[in-house]
C-alpha atoms as a PDB file:
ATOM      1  CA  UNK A   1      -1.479  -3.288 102.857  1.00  0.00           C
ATOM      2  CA  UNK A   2       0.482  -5.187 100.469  1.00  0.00           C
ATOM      3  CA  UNK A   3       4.497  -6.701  99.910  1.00  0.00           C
ATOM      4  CA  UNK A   4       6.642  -5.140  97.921  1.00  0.00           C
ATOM      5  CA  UNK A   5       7.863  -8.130  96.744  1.00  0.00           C
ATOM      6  CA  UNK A   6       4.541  -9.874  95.575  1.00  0.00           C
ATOM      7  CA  UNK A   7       2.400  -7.047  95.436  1.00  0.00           C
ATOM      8  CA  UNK A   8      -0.877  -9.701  95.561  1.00  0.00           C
ATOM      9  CA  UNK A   9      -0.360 -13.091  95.798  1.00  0.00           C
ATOM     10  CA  UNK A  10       3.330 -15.432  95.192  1.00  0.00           C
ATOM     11  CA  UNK A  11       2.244 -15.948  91.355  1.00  0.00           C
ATOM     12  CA  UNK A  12       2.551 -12.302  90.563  1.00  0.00           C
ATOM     13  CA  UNK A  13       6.027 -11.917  92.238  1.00  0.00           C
ATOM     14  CA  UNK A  14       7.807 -11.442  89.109  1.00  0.00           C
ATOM     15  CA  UNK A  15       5.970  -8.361  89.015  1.00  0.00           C
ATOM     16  CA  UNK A  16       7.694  -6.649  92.010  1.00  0.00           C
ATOM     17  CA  UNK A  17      10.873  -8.197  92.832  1.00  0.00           C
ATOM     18  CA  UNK A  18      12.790  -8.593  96.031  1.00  0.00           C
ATOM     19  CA  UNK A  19      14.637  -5.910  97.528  1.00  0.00           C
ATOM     20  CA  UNK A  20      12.612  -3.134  95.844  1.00  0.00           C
ATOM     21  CA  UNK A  21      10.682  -0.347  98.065  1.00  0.00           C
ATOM     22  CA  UNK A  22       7.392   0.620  95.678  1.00  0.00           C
ATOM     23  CA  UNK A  23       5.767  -0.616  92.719  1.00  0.00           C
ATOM     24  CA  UNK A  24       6.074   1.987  90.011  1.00  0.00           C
ATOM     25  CA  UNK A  25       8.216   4.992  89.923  1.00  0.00           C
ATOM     26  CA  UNK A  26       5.006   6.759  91.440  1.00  0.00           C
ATOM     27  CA  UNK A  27       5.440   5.290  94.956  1.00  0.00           C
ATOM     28  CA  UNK A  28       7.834   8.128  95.838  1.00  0.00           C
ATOM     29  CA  UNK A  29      11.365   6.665  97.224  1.00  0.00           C
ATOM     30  CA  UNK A  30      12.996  10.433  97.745  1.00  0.00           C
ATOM     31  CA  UNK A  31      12.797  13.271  99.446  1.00  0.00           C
ATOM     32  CA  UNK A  32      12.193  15.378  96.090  1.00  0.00           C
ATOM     33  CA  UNK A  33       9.559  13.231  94.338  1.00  0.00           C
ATOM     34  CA  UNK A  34       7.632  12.905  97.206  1.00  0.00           C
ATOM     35  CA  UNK A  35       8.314  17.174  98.239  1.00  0.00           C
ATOM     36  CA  UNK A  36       6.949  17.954  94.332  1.00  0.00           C
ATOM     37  CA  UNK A  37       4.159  15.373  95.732  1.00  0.00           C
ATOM     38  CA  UNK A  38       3.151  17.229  98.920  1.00  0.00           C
ATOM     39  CA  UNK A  39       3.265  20.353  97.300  1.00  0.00           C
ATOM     40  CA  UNK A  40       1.307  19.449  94.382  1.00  0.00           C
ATOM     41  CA  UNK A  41      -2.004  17.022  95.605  1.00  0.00           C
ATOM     42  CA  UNK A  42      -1.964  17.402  99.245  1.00  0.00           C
ATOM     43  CA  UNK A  43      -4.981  19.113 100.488  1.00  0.00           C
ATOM     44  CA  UNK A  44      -3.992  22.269 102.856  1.00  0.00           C
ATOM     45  CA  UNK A  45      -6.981  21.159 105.517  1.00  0.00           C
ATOM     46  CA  UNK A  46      -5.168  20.211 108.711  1.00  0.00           C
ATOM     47  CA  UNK A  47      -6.019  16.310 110.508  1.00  0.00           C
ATOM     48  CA  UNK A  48      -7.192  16.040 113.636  1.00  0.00           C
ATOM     49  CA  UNK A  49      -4.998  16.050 116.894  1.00  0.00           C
ATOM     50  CA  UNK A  50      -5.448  12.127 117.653  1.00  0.00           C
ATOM     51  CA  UNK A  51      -6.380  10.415 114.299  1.00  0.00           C
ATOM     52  CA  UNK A  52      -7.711   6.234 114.052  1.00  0.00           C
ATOM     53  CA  UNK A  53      -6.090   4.416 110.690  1.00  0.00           C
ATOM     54  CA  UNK A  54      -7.920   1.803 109.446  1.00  0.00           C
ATOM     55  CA  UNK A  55      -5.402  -0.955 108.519  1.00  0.00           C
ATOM     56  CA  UNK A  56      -6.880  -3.607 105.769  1.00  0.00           C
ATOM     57  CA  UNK A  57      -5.821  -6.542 103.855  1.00  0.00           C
ATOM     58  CA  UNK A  58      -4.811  -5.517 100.443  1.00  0.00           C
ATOM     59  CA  UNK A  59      -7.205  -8.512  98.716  1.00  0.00           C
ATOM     60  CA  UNK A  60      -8.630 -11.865 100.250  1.00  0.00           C
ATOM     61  CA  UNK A  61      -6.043 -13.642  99.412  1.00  0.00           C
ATOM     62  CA  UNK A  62      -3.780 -11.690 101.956  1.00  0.00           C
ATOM     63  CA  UNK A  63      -6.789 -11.547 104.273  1.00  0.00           C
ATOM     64  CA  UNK A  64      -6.795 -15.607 104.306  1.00  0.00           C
ATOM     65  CA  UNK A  65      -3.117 -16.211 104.210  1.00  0.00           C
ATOM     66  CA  UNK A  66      -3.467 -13.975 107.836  1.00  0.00           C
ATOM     67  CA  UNK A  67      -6.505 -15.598 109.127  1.00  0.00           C
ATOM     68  CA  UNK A  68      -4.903 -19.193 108.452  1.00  0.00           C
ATOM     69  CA  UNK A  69      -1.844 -18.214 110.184  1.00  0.00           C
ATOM     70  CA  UNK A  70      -4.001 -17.058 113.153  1.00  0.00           C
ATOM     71  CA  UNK A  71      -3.502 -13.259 113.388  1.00  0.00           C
ATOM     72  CA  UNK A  72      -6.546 -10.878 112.694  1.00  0.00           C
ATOM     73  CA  UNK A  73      -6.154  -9.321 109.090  1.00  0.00           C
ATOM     74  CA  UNK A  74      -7.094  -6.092 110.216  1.00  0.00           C
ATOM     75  CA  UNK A  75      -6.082  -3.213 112.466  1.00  0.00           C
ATOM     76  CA  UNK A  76      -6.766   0.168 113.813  1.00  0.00           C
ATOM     77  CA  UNK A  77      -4.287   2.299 115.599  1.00  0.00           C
ATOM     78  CA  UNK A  78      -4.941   5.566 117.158  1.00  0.00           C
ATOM     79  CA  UNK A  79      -1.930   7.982 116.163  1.00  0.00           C
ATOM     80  CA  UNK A  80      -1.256  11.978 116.080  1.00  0.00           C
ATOM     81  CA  UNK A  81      -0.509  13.039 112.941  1.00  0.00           C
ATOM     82  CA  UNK A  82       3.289  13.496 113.604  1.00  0.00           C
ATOM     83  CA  UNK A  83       3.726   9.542 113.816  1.00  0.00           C
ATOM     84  CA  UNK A  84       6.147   8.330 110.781  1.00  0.00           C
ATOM     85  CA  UNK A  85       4.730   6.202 108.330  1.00  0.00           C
ATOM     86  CA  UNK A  86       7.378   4.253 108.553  1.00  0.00           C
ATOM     87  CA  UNK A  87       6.466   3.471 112.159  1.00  0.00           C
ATOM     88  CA  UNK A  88       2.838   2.372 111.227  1.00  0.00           C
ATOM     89  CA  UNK A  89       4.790  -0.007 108.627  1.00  0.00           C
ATOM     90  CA  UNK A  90       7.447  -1.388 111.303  1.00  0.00           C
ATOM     91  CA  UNK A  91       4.306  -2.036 113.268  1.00  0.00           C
ATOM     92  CA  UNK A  92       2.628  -3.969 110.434  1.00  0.00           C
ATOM     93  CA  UNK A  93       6.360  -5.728 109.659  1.00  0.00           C
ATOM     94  CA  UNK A  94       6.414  -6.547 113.485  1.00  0.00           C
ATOM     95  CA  UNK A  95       2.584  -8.034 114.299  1.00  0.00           C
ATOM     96  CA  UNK A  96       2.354  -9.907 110.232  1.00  0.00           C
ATOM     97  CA  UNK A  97       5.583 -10.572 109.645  1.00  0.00           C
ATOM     98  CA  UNK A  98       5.784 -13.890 110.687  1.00  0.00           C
ATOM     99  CA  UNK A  99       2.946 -14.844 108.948  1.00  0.00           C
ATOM    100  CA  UNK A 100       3.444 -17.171 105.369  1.00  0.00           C
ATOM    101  CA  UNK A 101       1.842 -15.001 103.347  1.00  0.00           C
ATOM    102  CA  UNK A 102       4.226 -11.882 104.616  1.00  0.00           C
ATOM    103  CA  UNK A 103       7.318 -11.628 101.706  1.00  0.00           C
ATOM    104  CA  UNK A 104       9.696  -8.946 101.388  1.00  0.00           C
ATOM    105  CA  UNK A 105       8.506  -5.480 103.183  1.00  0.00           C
ATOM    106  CA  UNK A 106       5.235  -3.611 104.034  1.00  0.00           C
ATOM    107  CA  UNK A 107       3.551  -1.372 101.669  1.00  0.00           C
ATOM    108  CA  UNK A 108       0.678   0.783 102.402  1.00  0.00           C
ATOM    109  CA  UNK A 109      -2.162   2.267  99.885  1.00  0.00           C
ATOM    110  CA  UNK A 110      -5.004   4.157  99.923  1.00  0.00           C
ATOM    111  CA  UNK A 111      -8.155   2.108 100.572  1.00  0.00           C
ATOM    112  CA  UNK A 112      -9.653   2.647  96.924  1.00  0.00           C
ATOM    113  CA  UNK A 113      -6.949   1.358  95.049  1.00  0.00           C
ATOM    114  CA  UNK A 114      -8.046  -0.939  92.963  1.00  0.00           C
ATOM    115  CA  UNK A 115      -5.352  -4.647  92.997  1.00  0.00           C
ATOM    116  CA  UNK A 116      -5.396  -4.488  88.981  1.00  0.00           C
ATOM    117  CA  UNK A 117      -4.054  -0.780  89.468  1.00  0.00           C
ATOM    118  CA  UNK A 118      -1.202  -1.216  91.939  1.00  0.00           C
ATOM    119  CA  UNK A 119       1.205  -0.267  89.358  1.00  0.00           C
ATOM    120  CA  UNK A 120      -0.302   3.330  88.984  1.00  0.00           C
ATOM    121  CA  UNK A 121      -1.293   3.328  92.288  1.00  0.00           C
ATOM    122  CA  UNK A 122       0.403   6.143  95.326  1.00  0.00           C
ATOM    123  CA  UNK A 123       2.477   3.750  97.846  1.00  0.00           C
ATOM    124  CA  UNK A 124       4.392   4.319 101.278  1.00  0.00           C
ATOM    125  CA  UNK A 125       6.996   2.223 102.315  1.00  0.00           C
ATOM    126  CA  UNK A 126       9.703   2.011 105.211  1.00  0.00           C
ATOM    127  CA  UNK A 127      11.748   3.999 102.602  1.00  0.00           C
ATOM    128  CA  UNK A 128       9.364   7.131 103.403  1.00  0.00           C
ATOM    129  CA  UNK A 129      11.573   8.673 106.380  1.00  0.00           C
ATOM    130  CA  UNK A 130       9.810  11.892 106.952  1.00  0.00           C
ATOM    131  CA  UNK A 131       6.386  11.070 105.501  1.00  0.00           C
ATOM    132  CA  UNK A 132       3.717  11.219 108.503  1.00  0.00           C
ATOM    133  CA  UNK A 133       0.684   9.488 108.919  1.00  0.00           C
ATOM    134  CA  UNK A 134      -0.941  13.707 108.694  1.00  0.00           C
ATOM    135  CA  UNK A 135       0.807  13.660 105.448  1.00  0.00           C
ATOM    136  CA  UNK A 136      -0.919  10.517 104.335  1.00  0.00           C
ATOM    137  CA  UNK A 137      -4.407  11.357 105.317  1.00  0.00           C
ATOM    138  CA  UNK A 138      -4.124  14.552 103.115  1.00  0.00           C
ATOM    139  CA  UNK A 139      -3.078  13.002 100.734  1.00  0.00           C
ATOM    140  CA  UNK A 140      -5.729  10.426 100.374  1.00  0.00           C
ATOM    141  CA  UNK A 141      -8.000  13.327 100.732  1.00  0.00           C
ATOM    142  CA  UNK A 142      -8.624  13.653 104.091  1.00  0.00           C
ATOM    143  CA  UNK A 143     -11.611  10.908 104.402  1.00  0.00           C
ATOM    144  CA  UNK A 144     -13.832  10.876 107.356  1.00  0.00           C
ATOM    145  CA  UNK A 145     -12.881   7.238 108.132  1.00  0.00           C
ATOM    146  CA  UNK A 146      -8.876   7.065 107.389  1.00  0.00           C
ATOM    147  CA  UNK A 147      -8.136   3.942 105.670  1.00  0.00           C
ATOM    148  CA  UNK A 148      -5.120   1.816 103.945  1.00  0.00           C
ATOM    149  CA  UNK A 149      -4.716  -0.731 102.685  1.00  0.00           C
END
């Protein structure tokens, strides 16, 4: 998981400045971009009834900052796929947010992504009213182990 307004670490936070939701226009902020999304590059397989996310720390920087601020940098939550995402990321905001290394609000992507790619990279954000954590696991392709970061 990483900040929307540092993306990484507080020297790249010219890169994503305050107040913004996503990184690139690809982390879908409405209701049509991220329909045409759905539609498009969501598998049609359905997720399981109860479903365990697999919360991790976007890099190691983020996974120190955490660990020297005394909260475990990762999580697991068991959810049905009809939880908002947007829940999962008040949940992050709530147990992280007091933590130094938390700035500006909670972004999740999928585990693969790559922190030179961010840019490029699919993001959901407390702007994604609507999106479900179902939702998200097809569209990271249905994985065996659901992950984010």
């Amino acid at each position: 998981m990483g900040k929307a307004s540092t993306g990484v670490n507080r020297s790249t936070m010219h890169k994503f400045p305050v107040g913004r939701f996503c990184c690139k226009s690809l982390c879908p902020g409405t209701k049509e971009t991220s329909s045409a999304f759905q539609h498009d590059q969501v598998a049609t397989r359905l997720p399981p009834p109860k479903m365990r996310l697999q919360l991790f720390p976007l890099d190691e920087a983020v996974r120190r900052g955490l660990e020297q601020d005394g909260h475990s940098p990762y999580l697991e939550l068991t959810l049905r796929p009809s939880k908002q995402i947007s829940s999962v990321l008040n949940r992050i905001r709530n147990k992280w947010g007091g933590s130094s290394i938390a700035i500006g609000e909670p972004i999740l992507f999928p585990y693969m992504v790559s922190v030179e790619n961010l840019s490029n990279s699919t993001c959901w954000t407390l702007n994604h009213r609507g999106i479900t954590t179902g939702y998200v696991y097809k569209a990271v392709g249905s994985p065996k182990t659901f992950r984010l970061r």
